[in-house]
PDB file of N, CA and C in Angstrom:
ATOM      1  N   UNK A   1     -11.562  31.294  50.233  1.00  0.00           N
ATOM      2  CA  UNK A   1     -11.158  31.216  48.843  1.00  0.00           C
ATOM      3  C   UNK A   1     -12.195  31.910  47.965  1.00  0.00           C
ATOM      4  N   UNK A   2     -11.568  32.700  46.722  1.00  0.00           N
ATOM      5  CA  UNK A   2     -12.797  33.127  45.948  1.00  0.00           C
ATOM      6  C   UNK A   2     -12.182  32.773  44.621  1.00  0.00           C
ATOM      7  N   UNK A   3     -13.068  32.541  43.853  1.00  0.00           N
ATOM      8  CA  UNK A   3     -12.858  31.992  42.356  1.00  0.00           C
ATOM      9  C   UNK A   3     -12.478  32.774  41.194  1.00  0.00           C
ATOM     10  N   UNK A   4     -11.232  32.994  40.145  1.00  0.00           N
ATOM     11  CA  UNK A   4     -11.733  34.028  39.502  1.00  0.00           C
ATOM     12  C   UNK A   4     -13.060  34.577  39.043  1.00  0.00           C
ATOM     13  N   UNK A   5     -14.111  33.181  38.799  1.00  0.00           N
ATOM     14  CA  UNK A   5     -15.473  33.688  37.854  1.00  0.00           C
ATOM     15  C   UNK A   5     -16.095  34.394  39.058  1.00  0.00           C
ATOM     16  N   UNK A   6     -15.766  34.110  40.280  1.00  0.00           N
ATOM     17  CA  UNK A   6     -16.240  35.002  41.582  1.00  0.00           C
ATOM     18  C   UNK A   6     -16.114  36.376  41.076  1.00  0.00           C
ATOM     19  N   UNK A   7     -14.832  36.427  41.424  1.00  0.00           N
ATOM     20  CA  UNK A   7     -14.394  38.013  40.979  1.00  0.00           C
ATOM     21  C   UNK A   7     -14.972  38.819  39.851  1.00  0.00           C
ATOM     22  N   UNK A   8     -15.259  37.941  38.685  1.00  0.00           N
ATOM     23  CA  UNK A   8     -15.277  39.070  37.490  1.00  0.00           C
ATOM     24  C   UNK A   8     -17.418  39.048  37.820  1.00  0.00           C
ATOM     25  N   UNK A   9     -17.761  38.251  38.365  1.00  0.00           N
ATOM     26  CA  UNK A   9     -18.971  38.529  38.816  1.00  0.00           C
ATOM     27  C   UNK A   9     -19.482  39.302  39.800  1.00  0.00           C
ATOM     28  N   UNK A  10     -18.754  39.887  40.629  1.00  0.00           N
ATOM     29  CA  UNK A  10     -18.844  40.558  41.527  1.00  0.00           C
ATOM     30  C   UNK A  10     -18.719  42.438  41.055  1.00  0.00           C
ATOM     31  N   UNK A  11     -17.729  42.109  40.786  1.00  0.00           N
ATOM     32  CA  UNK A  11     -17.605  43.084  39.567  1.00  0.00           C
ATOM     33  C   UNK A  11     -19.014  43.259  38.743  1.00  0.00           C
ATOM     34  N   UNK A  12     -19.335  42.420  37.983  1.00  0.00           N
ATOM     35  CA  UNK A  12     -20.488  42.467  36.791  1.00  0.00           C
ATOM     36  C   UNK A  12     -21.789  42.969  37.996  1.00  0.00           C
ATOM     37  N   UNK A  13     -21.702  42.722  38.829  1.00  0.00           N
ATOM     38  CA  UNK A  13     -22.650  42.717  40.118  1.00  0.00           C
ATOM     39  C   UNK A  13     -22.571  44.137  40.355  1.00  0.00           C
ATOM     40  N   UNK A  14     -21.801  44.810  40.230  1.00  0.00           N
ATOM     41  CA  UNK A  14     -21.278  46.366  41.152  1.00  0.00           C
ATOM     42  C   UNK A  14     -21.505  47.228  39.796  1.00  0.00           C
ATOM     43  N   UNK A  15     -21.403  46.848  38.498  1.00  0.00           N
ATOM     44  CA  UNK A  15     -21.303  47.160  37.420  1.00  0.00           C
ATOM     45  C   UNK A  15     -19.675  48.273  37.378  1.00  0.00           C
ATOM     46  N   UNK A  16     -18.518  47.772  37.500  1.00  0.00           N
ATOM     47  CA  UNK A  16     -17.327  48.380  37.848  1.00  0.00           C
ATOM     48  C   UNK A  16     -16.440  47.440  36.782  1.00  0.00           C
ATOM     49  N   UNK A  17     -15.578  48.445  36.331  1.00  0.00           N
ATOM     50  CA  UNK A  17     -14.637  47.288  35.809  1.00  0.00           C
ATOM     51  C   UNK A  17     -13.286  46.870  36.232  1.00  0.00           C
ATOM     52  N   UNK A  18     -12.186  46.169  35.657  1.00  0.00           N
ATOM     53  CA  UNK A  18     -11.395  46.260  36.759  1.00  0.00           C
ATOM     54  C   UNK A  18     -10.024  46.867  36.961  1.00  0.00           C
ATOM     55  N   UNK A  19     -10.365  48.084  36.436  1.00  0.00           N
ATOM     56  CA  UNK A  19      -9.557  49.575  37.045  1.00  0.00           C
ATOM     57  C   UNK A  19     -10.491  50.368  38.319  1.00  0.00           C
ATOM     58  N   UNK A  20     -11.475  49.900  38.297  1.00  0.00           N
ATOM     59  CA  UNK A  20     -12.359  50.182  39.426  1.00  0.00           C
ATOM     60  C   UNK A  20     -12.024  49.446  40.777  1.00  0.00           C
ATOM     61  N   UNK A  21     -12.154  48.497  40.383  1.00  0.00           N
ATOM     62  CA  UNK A  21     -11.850  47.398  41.475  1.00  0.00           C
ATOM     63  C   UNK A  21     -10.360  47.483  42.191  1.00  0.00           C
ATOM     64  N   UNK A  22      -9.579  47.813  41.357  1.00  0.00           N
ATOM     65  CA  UNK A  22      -7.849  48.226  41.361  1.00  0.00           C
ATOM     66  C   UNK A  22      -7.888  48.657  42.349  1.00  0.00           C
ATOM     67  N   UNK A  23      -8.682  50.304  41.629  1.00  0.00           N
ATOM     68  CA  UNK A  23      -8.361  51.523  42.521  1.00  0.00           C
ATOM     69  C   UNK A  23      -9.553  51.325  44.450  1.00  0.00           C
ATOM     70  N   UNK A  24     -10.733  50.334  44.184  1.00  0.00           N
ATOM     71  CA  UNK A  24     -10.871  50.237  45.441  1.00  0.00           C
ATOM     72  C   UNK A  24     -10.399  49.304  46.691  1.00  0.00           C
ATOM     73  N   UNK A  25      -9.274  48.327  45.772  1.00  0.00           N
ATOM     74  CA  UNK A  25      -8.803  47.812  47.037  1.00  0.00           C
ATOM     75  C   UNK A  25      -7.008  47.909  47.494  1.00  0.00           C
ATOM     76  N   UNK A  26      -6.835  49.625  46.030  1.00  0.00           N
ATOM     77  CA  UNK A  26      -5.953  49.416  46.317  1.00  0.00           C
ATOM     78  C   UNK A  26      -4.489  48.857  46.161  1.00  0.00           C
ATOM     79  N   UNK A  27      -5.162  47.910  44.747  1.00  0.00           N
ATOM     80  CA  UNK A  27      -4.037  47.354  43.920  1.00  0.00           C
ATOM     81  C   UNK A  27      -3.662  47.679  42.532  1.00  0.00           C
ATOM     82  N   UNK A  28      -2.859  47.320  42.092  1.00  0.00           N
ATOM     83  CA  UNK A  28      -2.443  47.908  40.483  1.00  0.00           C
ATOM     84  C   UNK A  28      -3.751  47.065  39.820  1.00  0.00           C
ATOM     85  N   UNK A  29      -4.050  47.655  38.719  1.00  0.00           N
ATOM     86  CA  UNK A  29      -4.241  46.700  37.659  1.00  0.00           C
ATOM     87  C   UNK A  29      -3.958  45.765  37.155  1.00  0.00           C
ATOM     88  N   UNK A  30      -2.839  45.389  36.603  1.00  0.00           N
ATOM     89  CA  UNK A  30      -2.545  44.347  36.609  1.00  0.00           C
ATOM     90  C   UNK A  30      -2.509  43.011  37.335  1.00  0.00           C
ATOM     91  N   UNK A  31      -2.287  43.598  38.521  1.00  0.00           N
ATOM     92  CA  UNK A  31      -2.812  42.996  39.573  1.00  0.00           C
ATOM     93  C   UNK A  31      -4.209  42.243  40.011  1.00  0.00           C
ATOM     94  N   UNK A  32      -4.786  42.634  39.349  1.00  0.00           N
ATOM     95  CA  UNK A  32      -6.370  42.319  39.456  1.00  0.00           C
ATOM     96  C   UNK A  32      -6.885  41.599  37.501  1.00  0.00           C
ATOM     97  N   UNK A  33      -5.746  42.210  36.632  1.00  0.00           N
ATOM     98  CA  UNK A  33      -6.087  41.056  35.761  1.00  0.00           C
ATOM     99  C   UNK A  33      -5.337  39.799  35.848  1.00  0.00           C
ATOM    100  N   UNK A  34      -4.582  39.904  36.548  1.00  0.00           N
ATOM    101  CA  UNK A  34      -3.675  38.244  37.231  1.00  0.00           C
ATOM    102  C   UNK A  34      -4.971  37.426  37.879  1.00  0.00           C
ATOM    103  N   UNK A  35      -5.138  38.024  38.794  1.00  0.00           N
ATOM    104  CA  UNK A  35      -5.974  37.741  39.447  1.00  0.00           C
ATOM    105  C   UNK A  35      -7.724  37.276  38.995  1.00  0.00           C
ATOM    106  N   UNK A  36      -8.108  37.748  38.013  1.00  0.00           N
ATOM    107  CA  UNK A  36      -8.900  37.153  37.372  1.00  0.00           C
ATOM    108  C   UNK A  36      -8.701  35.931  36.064  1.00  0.00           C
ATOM    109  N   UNK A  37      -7.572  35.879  35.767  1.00  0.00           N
ATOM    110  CA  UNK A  37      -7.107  35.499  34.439  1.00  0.00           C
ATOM    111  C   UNK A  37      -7.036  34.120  35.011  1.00  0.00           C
ATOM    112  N   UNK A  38      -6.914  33.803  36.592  1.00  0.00           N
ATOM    113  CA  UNK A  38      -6.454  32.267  37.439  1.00  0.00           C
ATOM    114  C   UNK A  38      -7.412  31.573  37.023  1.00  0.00           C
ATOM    115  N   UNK A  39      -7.229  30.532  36.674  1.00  0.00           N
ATOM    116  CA  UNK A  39      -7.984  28.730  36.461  1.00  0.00           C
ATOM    117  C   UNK A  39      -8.557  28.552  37.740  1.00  0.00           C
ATOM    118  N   UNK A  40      -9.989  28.692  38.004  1.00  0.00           N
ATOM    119  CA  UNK A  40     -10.287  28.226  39.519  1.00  0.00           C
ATOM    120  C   UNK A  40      -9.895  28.914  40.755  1.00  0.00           C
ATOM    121  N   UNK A  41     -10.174  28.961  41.703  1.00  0.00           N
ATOM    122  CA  UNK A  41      -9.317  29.815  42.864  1.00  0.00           C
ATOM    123  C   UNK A  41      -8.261  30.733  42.344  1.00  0.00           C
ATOM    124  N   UNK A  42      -8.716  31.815  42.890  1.00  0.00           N
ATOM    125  CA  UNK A  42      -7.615  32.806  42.574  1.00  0.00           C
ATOM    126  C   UNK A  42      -6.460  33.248  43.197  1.00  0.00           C
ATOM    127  N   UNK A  43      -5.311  33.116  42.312  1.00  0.00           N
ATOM    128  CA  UNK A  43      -3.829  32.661  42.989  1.00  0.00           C
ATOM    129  C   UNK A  43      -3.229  34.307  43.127  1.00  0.00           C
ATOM    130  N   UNK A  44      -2.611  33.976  44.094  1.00  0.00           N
ATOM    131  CA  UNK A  44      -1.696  35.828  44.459  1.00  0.00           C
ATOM    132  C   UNK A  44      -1.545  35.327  45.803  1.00  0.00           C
ATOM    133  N   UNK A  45      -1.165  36.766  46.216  1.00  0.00           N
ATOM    134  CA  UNK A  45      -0.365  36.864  47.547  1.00  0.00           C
ATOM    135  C   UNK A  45      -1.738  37.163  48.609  1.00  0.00           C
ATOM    136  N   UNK A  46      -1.579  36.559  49.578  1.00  0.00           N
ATOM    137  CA  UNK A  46      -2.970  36.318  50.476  1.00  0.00           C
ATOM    138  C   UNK A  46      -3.311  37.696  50.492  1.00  0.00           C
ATOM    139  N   UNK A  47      -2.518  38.659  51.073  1.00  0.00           N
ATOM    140  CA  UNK A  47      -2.747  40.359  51.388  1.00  0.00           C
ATOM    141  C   UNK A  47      -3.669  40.632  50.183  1.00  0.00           C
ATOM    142  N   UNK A  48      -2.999  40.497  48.884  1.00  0.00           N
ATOM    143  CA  UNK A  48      -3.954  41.345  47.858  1.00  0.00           C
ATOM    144  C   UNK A  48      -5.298  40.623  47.834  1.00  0.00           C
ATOM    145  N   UNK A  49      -5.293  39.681  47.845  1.00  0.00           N
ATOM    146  CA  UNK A  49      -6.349  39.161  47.868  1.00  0.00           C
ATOM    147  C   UNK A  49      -7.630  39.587  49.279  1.00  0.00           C
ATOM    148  N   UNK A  50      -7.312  39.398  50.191  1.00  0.00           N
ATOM    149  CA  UNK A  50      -7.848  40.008  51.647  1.00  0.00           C
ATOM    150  C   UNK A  50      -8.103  41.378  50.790  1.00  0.00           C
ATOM    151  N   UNK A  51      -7.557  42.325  50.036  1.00  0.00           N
ATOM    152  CA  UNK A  51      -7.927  43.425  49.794  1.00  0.00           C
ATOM    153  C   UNK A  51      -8.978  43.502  48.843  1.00  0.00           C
ATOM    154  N   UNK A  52      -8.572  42.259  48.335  1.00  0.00           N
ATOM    155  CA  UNK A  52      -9.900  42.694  47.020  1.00  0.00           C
ATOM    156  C   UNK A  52     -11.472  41.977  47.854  1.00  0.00           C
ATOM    157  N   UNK A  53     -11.647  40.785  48.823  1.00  0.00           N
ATOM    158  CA  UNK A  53     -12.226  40.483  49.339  1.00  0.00           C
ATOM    159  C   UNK A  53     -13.183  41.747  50.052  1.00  0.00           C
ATOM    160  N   UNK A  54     -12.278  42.368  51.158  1.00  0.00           N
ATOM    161  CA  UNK A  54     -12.722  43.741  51.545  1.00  0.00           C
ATOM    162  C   UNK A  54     -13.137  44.744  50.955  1.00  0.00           C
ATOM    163  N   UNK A  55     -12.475  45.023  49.916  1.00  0.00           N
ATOM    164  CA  UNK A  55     -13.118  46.221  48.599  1.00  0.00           C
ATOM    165  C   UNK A  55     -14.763  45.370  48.332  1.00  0.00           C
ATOM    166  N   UNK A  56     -14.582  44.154  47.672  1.00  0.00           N
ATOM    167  CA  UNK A  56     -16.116  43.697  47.627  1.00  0.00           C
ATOM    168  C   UNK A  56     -17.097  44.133  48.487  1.00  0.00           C
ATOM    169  N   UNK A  57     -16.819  43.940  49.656  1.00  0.00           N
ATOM    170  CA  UNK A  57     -17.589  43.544  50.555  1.00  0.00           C
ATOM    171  C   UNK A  57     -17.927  45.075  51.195  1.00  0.00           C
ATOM    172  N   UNK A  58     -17.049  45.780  51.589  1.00  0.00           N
ATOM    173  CA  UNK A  58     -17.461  47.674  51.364  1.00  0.00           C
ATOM    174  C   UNK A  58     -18.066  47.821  50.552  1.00  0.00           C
ATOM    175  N   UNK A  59     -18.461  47.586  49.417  1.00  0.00           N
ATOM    176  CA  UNK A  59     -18.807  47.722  48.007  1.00  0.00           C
ATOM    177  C   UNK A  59     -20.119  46.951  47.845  1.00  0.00           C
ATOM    178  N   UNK A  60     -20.798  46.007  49.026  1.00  0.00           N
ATOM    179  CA  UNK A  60     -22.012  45.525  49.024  1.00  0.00           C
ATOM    180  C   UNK A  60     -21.807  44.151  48.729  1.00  0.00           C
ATOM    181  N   UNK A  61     -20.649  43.501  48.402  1.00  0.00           N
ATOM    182  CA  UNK A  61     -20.532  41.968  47.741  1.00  0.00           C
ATOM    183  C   UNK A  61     -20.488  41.194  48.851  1.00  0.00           C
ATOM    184  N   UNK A  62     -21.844  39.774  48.671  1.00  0.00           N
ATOM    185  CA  UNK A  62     -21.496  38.913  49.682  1.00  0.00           C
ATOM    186  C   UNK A  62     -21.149  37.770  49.266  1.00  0.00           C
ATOM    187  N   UNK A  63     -19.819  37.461  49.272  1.00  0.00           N
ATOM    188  CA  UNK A  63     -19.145  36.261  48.615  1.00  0.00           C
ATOM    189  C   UNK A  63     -19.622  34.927  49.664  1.00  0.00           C
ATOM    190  N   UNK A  64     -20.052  33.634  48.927  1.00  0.00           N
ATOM    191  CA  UNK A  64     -20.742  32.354  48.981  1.00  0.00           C
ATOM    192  C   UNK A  64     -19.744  32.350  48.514  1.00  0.00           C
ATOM    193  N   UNK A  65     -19.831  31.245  49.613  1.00  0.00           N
ATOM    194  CA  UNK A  65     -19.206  29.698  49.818  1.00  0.00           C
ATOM    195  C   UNK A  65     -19.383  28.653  48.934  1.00  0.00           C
ATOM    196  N   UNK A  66     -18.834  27.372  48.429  1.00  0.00           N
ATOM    197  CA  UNK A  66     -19.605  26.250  48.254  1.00  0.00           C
ATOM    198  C   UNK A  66     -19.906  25.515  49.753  1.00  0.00           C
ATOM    199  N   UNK A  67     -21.527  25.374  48.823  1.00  0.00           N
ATOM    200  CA  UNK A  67     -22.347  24.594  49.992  1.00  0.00           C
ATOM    201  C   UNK A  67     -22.222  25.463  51.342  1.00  0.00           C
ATOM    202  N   UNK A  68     -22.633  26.532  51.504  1.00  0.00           N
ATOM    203  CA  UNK A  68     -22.795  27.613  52.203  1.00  0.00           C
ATOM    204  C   UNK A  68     -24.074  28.292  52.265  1.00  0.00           C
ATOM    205  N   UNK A  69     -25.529  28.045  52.903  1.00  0.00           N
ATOM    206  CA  UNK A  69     -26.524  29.039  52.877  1.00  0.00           C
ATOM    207  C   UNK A  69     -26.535  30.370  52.853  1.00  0.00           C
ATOM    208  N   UNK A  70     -27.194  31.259  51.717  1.00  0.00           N
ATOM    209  CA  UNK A  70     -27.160  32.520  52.049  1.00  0.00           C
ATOM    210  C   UNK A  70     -28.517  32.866  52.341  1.00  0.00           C
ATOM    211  N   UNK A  71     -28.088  33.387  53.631  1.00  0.00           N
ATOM    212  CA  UNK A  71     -28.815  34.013  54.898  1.00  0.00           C
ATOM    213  C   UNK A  71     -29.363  35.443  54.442  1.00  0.00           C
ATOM    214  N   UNK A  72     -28.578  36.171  53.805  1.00  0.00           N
ATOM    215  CA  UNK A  72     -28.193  37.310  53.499  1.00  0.00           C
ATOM    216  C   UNK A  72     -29.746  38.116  53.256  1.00  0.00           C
ATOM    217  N   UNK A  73     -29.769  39.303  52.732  1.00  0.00           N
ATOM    218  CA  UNK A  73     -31.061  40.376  52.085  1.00  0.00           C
ATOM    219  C   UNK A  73     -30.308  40.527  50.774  1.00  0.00           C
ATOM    220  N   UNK A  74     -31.137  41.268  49.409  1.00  0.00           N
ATOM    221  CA  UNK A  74     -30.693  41.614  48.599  1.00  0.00           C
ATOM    222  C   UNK A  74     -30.534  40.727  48.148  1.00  0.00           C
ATOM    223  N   UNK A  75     -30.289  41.520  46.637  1.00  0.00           N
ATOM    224  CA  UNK A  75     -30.545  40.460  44.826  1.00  0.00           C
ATOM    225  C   UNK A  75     -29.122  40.057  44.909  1.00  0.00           C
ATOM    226  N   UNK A  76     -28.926  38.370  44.032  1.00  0.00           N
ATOM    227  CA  UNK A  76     -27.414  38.238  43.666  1.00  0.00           C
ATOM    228  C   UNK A  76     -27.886  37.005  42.697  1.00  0.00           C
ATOM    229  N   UNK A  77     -26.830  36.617  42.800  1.00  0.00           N
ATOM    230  CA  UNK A  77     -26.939  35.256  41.712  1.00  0.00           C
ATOM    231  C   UNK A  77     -25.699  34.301  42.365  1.00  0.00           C
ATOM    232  N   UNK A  78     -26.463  32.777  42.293  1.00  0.00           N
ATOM    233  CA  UNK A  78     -25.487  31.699  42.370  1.00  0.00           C
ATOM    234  C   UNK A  78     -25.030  30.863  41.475  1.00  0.00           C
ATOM    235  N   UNK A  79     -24.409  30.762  41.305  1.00  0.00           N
ATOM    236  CA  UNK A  79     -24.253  29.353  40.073  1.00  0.00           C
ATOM    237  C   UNK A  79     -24.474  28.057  40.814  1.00  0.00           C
ATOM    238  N   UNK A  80     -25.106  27.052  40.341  1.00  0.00           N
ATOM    239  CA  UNK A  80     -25.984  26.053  40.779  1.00  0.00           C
ATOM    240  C   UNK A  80     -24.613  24.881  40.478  1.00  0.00           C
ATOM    241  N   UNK A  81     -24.617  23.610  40.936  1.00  0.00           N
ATOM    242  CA  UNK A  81     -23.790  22.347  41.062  1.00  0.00           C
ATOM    243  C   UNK A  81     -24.523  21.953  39.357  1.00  0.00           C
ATOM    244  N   UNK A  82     -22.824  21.609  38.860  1.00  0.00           N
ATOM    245  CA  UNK A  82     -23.480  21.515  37.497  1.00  0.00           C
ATOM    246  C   UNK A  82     -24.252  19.771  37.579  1.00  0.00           C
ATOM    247  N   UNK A  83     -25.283  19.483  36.832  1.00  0.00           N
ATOM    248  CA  UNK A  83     -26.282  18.437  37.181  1.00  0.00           C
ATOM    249  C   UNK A  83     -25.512  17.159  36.382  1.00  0.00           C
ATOM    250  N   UNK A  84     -25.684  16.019  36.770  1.00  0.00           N
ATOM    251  CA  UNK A  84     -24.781  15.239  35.736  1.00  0.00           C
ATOM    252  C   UNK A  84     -24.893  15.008  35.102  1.00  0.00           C
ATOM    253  N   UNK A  85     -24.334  14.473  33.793  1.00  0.00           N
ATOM    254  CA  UNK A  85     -24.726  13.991  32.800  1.00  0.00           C
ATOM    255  C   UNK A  85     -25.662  12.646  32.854  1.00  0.00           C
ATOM    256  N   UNK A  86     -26.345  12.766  31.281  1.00  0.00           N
ATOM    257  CA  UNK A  86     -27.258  11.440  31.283  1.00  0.00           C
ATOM    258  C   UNK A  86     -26.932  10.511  30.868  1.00  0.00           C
ATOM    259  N   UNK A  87     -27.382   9.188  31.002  1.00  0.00           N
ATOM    260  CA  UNK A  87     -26.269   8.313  30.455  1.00  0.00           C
ATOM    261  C   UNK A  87     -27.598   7.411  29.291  1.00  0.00           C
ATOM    262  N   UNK A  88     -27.813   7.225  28.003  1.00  0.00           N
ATOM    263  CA  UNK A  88     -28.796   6.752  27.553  1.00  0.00           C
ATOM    264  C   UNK A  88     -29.179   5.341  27.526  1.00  0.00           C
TER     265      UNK A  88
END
């Protein structure tokens, strides 16, 4: 599974926008603003998705997991478990 905020970070990561991204995995545009525009996990048809996964990942992106070690080399960024609130 990858998240929309995945996506448009991966992107921000590659510095590409997403007529870039389109044209490297392959899908329309629109297609890829559906696809970012999703609440949480990003919804579509498994194929396009597998494509945009693969375009990332040709493209240098190593998509994390939750609660997944990265093993990996090279700069990225995670977003951290948001901390809980305090209670006074």
């Amino acid at each position: 599974m990858m998240t929309a905020a995945q996506m448009r970070a991966a992107r921000a990561l590659l510095g590409i926008d997403q007529k870039a991204l389109a044209e490297l995995s392959g899908l329309s545009l629109p297609t890829i603003q559906r696809m970012e525009a999703s609440e949480g996990n990003v919804r579509g048809v498994v194929e396009s998705l597998t494509r945009v996964v693969e375009a990332l990942d040709r493209a240098g992106v190593d998509l994390i997991g939750d609660n997944v070690p990265s093993i990996g080399g090279g700069r990225g960024v995670r977003l951290k478990a948001p901390k809980p609130a305090e209670t006074p």
